[in-house]
Protein backbone atom coordinates (compact mmCIF):
# COMPACT_ATOMS: atom_id res chain seq x y z
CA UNK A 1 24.48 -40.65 -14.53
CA UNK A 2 26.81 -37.97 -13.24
CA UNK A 3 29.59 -38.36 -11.86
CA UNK A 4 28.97 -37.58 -8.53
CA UNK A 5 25.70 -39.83 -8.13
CA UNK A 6 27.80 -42.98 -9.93
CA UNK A 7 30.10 -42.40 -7.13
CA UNK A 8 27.50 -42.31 -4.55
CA UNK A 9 25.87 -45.37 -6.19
CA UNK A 10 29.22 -46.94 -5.80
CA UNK A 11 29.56 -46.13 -2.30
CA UNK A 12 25.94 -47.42 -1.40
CA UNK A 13 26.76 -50.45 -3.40
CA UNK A 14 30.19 -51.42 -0.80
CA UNK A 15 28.69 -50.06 2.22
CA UNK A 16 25.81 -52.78 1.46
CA UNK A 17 28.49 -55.13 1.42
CA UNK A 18 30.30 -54.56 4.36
CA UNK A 19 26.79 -54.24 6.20
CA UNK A 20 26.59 -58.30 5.18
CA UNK A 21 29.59 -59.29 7.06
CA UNK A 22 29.79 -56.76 9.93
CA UNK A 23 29.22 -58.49 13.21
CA UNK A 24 29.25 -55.76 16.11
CA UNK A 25 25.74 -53.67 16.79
CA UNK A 26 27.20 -50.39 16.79
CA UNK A 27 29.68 -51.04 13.15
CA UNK A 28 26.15 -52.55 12.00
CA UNK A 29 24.25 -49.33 12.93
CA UNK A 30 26.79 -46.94 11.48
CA UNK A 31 26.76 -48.20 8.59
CA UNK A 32 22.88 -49.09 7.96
CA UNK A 33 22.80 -45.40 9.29
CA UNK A 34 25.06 -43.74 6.64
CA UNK A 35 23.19 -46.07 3.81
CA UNK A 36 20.33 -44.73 4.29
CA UNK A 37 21.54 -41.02 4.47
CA UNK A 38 22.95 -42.01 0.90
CA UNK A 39 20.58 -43.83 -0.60
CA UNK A 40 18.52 -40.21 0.28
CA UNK A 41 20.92 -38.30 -1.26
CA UNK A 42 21.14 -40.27 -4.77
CA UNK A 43 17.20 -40.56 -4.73
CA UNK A 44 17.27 -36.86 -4.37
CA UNK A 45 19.53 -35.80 -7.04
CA UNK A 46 17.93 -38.38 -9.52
CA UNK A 47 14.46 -37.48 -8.66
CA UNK A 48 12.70 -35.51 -11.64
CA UNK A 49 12.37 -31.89 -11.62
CA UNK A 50 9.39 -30.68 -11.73
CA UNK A 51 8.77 -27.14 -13.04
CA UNK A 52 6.20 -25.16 -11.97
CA UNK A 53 4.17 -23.93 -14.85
CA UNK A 54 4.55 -19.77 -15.55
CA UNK A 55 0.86 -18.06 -15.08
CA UNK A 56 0.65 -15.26 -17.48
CA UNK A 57 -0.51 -11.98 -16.44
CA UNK A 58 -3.31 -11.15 -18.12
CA UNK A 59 -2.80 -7.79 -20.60
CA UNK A 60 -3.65 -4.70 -19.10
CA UNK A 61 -7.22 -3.33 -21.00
CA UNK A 62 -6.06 -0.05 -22.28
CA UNK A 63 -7.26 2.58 -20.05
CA UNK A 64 -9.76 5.55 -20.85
CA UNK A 65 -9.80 9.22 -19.87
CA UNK A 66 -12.30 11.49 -19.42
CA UNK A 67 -10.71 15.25 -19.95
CA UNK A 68 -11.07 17.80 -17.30
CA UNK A 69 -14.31 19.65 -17.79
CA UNK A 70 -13.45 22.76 -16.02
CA UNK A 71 -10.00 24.79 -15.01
CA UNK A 72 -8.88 28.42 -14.54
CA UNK A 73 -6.00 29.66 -14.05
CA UNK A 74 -3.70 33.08 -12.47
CA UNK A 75 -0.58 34.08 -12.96
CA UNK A 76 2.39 36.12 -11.26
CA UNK A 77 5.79 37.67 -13.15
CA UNK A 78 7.45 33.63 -12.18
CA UNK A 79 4.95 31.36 -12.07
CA UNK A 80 1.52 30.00 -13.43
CA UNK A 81 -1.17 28.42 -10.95
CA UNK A 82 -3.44 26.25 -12.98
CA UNK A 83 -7.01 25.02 -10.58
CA UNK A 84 -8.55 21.83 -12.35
CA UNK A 85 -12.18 20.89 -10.69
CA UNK A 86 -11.18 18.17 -9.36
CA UNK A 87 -12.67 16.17 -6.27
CA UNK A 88 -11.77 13.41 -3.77
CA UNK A 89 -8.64 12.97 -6.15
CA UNK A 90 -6.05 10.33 -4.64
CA UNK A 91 -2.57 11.50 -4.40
CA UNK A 92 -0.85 7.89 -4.92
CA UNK A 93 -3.00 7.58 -7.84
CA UNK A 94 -1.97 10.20 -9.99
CA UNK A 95 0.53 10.06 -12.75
CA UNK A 96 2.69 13.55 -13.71
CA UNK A 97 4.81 14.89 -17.07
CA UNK A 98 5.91 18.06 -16.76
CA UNK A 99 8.60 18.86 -20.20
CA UNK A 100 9.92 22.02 -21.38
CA UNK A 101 7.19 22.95 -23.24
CA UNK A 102 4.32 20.51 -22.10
CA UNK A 103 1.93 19.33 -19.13
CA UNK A 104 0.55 15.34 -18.90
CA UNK A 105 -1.52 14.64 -15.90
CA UNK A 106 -3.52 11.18 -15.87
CA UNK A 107 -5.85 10.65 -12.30
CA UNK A 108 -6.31 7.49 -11.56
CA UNK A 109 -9.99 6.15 -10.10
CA UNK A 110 -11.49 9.90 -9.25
CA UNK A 111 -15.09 8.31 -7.82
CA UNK A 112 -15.12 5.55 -10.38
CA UNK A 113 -13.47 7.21 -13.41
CA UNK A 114 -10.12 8.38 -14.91
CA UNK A 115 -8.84 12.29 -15.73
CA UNK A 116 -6.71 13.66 -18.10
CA UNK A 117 -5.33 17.45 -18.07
CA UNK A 118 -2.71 17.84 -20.83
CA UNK A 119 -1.24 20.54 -22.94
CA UNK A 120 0.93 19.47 -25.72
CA UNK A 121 2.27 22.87 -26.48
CA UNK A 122 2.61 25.49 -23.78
CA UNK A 123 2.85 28.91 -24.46
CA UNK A 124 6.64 28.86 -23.43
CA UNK A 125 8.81 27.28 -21.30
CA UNK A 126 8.40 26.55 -17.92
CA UNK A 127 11.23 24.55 -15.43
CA UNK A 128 9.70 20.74 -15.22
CA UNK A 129 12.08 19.87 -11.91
CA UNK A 130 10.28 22.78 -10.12
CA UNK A 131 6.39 22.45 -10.88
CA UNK A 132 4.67 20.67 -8.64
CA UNK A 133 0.88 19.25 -7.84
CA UNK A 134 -1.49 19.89 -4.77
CA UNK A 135 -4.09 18.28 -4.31
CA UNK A 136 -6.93 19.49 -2.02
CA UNK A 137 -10.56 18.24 -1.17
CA UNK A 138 -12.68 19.95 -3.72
CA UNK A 139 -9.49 20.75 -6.20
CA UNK A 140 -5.86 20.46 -7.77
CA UNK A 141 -3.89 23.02 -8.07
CA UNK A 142 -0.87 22.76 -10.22
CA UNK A 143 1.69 25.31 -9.87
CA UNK A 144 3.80 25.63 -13.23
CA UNK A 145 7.57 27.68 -13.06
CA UNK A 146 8.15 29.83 -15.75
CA UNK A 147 11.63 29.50 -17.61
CA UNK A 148 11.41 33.28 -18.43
CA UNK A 149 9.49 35.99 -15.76
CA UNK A 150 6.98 38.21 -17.72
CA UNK A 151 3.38 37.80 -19.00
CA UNK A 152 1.48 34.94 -20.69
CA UNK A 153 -1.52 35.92 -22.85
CA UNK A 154 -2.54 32.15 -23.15
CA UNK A 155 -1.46 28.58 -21.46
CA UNK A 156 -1.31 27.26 -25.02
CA UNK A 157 0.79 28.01 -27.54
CA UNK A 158 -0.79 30.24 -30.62
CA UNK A 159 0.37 31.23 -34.07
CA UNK A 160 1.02 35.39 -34.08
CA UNK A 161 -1.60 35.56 -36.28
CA UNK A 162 0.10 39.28 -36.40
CA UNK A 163 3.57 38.25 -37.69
CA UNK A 164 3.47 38.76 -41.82
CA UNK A 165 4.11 36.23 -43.78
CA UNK A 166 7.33 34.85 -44.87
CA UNK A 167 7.00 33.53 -48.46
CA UNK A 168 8.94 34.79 -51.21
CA UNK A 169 6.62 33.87 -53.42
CA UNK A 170 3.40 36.41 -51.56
CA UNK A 171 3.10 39.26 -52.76
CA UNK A 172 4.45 42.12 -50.09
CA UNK A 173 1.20 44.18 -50.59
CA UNK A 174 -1.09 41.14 -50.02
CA UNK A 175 1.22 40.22 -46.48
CA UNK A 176 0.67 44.04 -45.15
CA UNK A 177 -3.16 43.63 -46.22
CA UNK A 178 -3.47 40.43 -44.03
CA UNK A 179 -1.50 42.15 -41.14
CA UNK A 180 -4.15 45.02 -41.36
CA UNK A 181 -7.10 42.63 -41.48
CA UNK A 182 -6.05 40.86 -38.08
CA UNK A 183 -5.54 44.30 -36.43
CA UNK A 184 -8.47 45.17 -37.42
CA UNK A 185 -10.20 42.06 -36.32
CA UNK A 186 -8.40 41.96 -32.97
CA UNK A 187 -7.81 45.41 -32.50
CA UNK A 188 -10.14 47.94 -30.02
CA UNK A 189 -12.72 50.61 -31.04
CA UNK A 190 -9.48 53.03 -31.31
CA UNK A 191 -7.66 50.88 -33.30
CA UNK A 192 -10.57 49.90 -35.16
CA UNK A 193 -11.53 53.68 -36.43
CA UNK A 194 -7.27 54.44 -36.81
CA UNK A 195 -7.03 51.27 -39.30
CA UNK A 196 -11.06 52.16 -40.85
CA UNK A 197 -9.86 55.83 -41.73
CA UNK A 198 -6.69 54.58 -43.15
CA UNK A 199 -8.51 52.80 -45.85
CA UNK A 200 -10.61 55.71 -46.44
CA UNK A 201 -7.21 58.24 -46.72
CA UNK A 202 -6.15 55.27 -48.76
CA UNK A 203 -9.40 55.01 -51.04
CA UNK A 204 -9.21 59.38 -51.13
CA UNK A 205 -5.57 59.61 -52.27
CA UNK A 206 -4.63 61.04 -49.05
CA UNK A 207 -2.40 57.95 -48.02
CA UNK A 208 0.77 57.14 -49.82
CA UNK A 209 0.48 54.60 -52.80
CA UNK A 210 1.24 51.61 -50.81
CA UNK A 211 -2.06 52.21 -49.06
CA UNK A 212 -4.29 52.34 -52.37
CA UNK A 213 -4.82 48.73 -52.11
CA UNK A 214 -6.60 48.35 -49.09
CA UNK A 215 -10.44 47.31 -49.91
């Protein structure tokens, strides 16, 4: 027993006797009065404790997106305006990532399901603290802040196919063939025909040597 209920107990225990030989009504009340606001006390602080058993919340089921089907998207020399077709989309329900170089945006219970809009690699840098997200009845519009004013060709981020190869070990001929190829590939009808009567010059002798192995 602690200390403090022994000396309750102790107290109960000579208030008992006193209330055996007290004569007078109102001594006799006090005291049956007081014993019984100890023996409350002591029954109180020796009473069990009884803990409450600790519900566990049940695990969160992992939760499935569907991507966006459909976006386009505009652009100005500061900023990038992204529309996703999106509808009836709840504001509170919507979860937003905007990095340096990447876009995460989850939509919680859109009629039933769950969207997902995300680029893992943007095309370059944009300024997270200032892109926002509006949403309006029929779509979301998300307005993106470019880190650097000028021109995007794409939102993602692409190899320059264009850029020759680095290795030491490549063959400098077989890099400046490659870079010719894309051109050619990606290249307009003018470019097309400049690159086309290269070769030929090249398979004629008319180009300089470096040219004479171009297929």
């Amino acid at each position: 027993m602690a200390g403090a209920e022994a000396e309750t107990s102790l107290d109960l225990e000579e208030l008992r006797q006193l209330q055996g030989i007290a004569k007078r009504p109102r001594v006799l009340s006090l005291i049956s009065s007081e014993i019984a606001r100890l023996d409350q006390l002591l029954k109180t602080a020796t009473a069990p404790v009884v803990q409450k058993p600790i519900k566990k919340q049940p695990a969160n089921p992992l939760v499935s997106y569907a991507a966006v089907a459909s976006f386009s998207w505009e652009q100005d020399n500061d900023k990038i305006k992204v529309f996703l077709s999106l509808e009836v989309v709840d504001q509170e329900k919507m979860e937003t990532v905007f990095k340096l170089m990447s876009v995460d945006l989850k939509f919680h219970d859109v009629q039933g399901k769950n969207y997902r809009f995300s680029i893992p690699k943007l095309n370059k840098e944009i300024v997270p603290e200032k892109c926002k997200v509006l949403v309006k009845p029929n779509r979301v519009v998300v307005t993106l802040y470019k880190a650097s004013k000028g021109n995007w060709l794409d939102l993602h981020y692409k190899e320059d196919k264009l850029k020759p190869g680095m290795d030491k070990d490549k063959d400098p001929m077989a890099g400046i063939m490659d870079l010719m190829k894309n051109m050619y590939e990606e290249g307009d009808e003018d470019m097309k025909r400049t690159i086309a009567k290269a070769w030929s010059d090249a398979r004629s002798g008319k180009a300089s040597d470096s040219m004479k192995g171009f297929p």
